[in-house]
N, C-alpha and C. Protein backbone atom coordinates (compact mmCIF):
# COMPACT_ATOMS: atom_id res chain seq x y z
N UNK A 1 22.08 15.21 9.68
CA UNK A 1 22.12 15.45 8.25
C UNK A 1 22.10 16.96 8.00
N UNK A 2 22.90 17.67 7.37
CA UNK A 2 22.78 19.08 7.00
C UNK A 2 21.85 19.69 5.95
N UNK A 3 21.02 20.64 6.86
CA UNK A 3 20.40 20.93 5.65
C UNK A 3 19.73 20.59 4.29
N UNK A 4 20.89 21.38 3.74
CA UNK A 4 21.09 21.16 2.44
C UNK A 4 21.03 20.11 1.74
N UNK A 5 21.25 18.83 2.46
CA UNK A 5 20.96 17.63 2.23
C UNK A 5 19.35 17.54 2.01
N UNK A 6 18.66 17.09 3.29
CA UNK A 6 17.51 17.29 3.13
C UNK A 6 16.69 18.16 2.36
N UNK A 7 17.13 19.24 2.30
CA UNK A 7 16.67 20.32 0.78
C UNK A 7 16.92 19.76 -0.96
N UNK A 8 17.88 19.23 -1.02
CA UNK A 8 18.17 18.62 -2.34
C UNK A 8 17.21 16.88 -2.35
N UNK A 9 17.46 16.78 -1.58
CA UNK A 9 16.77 15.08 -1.45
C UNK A 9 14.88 15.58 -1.78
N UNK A 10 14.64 16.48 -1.05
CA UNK A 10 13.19 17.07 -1.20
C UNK A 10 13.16 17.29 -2.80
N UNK A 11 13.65 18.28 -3.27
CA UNK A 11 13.52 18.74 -4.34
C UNK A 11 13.45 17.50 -5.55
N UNK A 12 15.17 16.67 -5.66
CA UNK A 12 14.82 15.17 -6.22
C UNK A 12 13.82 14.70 -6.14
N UNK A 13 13.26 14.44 -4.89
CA UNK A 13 11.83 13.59 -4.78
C UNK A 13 10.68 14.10 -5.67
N UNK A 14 10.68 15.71 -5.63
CA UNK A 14 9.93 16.65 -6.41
C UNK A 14 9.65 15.98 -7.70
N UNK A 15 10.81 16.08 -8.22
CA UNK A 15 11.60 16.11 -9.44
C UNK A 15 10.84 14.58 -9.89
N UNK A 16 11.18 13.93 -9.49
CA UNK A 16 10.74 12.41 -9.98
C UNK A 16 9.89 12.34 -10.09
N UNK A 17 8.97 12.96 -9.43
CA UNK A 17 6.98 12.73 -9.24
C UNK A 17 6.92 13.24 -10.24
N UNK A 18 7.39 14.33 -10.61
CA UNK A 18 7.08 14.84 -11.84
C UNK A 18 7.56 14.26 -13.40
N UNK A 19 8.09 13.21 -13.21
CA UNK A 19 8.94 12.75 -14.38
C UNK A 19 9.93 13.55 -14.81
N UNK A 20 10.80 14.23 -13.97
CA UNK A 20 12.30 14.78 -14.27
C UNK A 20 13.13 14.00 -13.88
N UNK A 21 13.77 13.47 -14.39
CA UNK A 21 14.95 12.68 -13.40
C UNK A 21 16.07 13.33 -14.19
N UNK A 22 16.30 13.93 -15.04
CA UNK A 22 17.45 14.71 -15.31
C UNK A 22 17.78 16.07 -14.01
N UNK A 23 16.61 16.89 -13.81
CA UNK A 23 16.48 17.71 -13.06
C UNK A 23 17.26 16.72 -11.34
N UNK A 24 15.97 16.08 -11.01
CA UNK A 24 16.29 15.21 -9.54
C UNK A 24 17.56 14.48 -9.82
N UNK A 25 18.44 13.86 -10.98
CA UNK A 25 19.73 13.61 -10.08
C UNK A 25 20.93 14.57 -10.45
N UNK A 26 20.07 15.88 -11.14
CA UNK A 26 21.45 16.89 -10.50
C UNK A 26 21.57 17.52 -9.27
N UNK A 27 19.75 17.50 -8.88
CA UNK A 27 19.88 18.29 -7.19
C UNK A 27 20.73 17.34 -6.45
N UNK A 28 20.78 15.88 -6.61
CA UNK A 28 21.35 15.40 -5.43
C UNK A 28 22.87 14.85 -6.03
N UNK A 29 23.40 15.42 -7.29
CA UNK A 29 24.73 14.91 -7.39
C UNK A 29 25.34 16.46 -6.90
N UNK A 30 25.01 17.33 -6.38
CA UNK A 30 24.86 18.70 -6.26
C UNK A 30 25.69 18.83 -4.67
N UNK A 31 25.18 17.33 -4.14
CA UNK A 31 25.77 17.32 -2.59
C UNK A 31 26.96 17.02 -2.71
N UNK A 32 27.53 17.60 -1.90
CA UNK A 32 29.00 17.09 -1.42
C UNK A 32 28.72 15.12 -0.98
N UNK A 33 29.89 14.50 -1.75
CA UNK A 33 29.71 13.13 -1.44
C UNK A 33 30.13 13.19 -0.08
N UNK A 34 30.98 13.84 0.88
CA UNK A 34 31.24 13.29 2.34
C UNK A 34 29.80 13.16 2.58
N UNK A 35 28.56 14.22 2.78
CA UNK A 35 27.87 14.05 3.14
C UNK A 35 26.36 13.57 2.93
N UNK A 36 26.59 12.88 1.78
CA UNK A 36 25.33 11.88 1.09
C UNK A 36 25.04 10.68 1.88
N UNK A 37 23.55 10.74 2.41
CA UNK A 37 23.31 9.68 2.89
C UNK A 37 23.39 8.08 2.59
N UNK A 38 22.84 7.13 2.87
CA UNK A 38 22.42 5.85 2.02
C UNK A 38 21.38 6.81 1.26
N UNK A 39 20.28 7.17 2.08
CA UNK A 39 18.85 7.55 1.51
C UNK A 39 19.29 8.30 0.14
N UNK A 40 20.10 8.96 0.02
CA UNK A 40 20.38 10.07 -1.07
C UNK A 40 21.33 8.68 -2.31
N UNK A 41 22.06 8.27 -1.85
CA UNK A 41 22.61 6.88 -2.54
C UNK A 41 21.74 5.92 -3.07
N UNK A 42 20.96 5.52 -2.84
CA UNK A 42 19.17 5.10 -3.15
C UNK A 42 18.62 5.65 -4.28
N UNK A 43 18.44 7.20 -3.66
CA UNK A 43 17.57 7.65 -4.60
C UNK A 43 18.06 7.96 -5.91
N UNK A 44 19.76 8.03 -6.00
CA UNK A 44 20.41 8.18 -7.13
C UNK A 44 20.66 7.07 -7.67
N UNK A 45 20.47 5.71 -7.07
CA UNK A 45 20.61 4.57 -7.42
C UNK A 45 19.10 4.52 -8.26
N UNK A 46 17.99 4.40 -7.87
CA UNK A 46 16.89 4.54 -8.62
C UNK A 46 16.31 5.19 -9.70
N UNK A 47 17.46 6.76 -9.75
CA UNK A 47 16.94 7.75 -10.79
C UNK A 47 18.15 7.49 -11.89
N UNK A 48 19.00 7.04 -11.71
CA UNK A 48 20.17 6.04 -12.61
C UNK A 48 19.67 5.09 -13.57
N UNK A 49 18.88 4.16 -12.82
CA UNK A 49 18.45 3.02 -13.18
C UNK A 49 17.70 3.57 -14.42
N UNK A 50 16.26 4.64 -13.47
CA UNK A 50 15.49 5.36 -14.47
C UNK A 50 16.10 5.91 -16.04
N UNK A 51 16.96 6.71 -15.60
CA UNK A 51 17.57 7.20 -16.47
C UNK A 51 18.66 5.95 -17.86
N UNK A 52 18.42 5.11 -17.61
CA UNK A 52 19.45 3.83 -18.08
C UNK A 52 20.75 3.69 -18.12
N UNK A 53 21.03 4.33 -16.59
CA UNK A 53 22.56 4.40 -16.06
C UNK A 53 22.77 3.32 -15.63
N UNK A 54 23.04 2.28 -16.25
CA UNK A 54 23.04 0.78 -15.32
C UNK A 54 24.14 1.18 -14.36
N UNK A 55 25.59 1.30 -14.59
CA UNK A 55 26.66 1.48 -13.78
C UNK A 55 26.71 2.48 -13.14
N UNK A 56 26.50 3.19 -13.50
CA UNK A 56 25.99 4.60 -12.08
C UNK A 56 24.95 4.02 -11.24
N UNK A 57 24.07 3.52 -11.48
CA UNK A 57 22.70 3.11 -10.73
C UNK A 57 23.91 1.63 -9.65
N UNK A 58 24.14 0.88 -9.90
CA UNK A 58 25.37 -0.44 -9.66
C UNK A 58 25.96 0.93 -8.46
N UNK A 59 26.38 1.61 -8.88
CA UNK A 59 27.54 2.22 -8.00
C UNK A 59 26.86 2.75 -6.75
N UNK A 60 25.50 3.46 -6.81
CA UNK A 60 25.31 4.28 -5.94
C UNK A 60 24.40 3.44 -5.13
N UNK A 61 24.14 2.29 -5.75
CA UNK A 61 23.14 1.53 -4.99
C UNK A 61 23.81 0.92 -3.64
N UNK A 62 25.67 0.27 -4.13
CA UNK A 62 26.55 -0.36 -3.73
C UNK A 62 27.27 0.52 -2.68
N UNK A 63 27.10 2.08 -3.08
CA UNK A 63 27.55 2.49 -1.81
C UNK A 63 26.47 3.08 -0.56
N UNK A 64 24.91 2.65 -1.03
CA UNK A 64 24.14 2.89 -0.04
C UNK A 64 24.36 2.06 0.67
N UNK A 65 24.54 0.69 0.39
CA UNK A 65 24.58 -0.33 0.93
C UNK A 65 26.00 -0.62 2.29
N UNK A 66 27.02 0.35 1.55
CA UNK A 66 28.02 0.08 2.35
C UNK A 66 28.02 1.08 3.83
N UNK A 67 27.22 2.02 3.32
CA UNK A 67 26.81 3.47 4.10
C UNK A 67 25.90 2.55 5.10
N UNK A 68 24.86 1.69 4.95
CA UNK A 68 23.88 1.70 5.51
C UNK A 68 23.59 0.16 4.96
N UNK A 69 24.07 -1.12 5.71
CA UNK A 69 23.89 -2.44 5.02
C UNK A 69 22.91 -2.81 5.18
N UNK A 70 21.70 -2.86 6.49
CA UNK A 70 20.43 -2.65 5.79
C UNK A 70 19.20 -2.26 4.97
N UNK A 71 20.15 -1.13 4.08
CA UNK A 71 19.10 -0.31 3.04
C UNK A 71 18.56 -1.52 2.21
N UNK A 72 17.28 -1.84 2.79
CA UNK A 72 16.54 -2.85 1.92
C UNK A 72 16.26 -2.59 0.93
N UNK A 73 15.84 -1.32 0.45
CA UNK A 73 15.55 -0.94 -0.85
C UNK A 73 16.13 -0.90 -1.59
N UNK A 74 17.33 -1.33 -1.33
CA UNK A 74 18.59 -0.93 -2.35
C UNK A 74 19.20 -2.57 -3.14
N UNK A 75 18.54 -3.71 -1.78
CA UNK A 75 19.05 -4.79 -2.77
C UNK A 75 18.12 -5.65 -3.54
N UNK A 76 16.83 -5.10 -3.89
CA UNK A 76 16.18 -5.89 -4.87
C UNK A 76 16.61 -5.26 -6.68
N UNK A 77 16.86 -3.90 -6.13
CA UNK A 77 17.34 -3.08 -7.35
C UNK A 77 18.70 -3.50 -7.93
N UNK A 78 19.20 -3.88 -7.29
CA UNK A 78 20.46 -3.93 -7.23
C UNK A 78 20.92 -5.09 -7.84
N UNK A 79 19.99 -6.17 -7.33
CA UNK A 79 20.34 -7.47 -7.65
C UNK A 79 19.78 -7.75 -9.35
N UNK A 80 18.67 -6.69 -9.64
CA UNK A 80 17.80 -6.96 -10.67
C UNK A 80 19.14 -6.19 -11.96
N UNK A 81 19.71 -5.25 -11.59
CA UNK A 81 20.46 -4.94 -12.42
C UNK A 81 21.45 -5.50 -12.50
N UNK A 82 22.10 -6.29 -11.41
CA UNK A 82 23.40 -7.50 -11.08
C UNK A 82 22.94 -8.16 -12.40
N UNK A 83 21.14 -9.02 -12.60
CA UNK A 83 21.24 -9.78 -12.74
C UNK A 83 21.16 -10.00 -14.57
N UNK A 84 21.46 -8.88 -15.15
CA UNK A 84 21.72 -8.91 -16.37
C UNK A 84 23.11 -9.08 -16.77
N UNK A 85 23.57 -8.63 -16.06
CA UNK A 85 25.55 -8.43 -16.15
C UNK A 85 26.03 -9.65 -15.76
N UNK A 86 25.55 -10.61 -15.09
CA UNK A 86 26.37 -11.70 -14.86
C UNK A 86 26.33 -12.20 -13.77
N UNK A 87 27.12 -12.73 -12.98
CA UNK A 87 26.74 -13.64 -11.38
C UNK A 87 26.92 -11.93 -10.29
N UNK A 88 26.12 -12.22 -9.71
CA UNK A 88 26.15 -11.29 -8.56
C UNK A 88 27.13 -10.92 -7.45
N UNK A 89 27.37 -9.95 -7.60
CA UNK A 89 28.50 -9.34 -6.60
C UNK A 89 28.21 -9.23 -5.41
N UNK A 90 28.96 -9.06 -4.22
CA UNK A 90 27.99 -8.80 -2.86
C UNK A 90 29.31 -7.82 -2.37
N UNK A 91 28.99 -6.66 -2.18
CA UNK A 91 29.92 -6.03 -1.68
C UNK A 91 30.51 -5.90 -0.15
N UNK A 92 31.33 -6.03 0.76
CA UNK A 92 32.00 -6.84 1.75
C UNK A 92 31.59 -5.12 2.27
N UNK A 93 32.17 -5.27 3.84
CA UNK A 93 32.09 -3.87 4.70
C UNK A 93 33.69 -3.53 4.39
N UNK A 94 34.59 -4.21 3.93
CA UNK A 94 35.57 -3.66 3.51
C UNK A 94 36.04 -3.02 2.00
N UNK A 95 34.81 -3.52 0.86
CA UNK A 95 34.45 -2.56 -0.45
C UNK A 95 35.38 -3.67 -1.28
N UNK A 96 35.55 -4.85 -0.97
CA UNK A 96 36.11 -5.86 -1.58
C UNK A 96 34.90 -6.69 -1.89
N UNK A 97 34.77 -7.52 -3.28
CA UNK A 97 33.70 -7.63 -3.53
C UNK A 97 33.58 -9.48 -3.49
N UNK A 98 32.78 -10.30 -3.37
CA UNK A 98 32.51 -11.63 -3.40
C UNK A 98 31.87 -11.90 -4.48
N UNK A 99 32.02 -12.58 -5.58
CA UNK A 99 31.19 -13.09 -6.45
C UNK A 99 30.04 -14.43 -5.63
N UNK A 100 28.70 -14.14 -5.83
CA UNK A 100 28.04 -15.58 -5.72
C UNK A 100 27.30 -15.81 -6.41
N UNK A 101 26.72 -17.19 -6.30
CA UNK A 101 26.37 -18.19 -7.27
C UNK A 101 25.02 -18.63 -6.73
């Protein structure tokens, strides 16, 4: 992981403890996406949510998941915001999506 990664992910984390989440998800939209982790996909998935980004929060959760398909943390959130919008999506390792029931 470079750096800079880990430096912005720190700072976010900062940021949240403190009740900024405007501040924490600009440090980490700040990264270059080649090199955003799941972990950093997570945490923007969570400070989304915070923030009442349903579809940003949906997106970044969906690509932690594809980054990293065991990010457990990513599918209780995920599913909880699925589960206002309608039947649940499950996103494939090919980014094609399955509806289930």
């Amino acid at each position: 992981t470079p750096p800079d990664v880990e430096v912005n992910l720190k700072e976010a984390l900062c940021c949240e403890r403190l009740d900024e989440t405007g501040p924490a998800i600009s440090a980490l939209e700040a990264i270059a996406d080649h090199v955003r982790t799941a972990r950093v996909h997570a945490t923007l998935g969570r400070l989304y949510a915070r923030a009442g980004l349903k579809s940003n929060a949906i997106r970044a959760y969906e690509i932690a998941l594809r980054t990293e398909p065991r990010c457990v943390e990513c599918l209780e959130p995920l599913a909880a915001l699925r589960g206002s919008s309608g039947a649940a999506e499950v996103p494939t390792s090919t980014g094609q999506r399955n509806a289930s029931h």
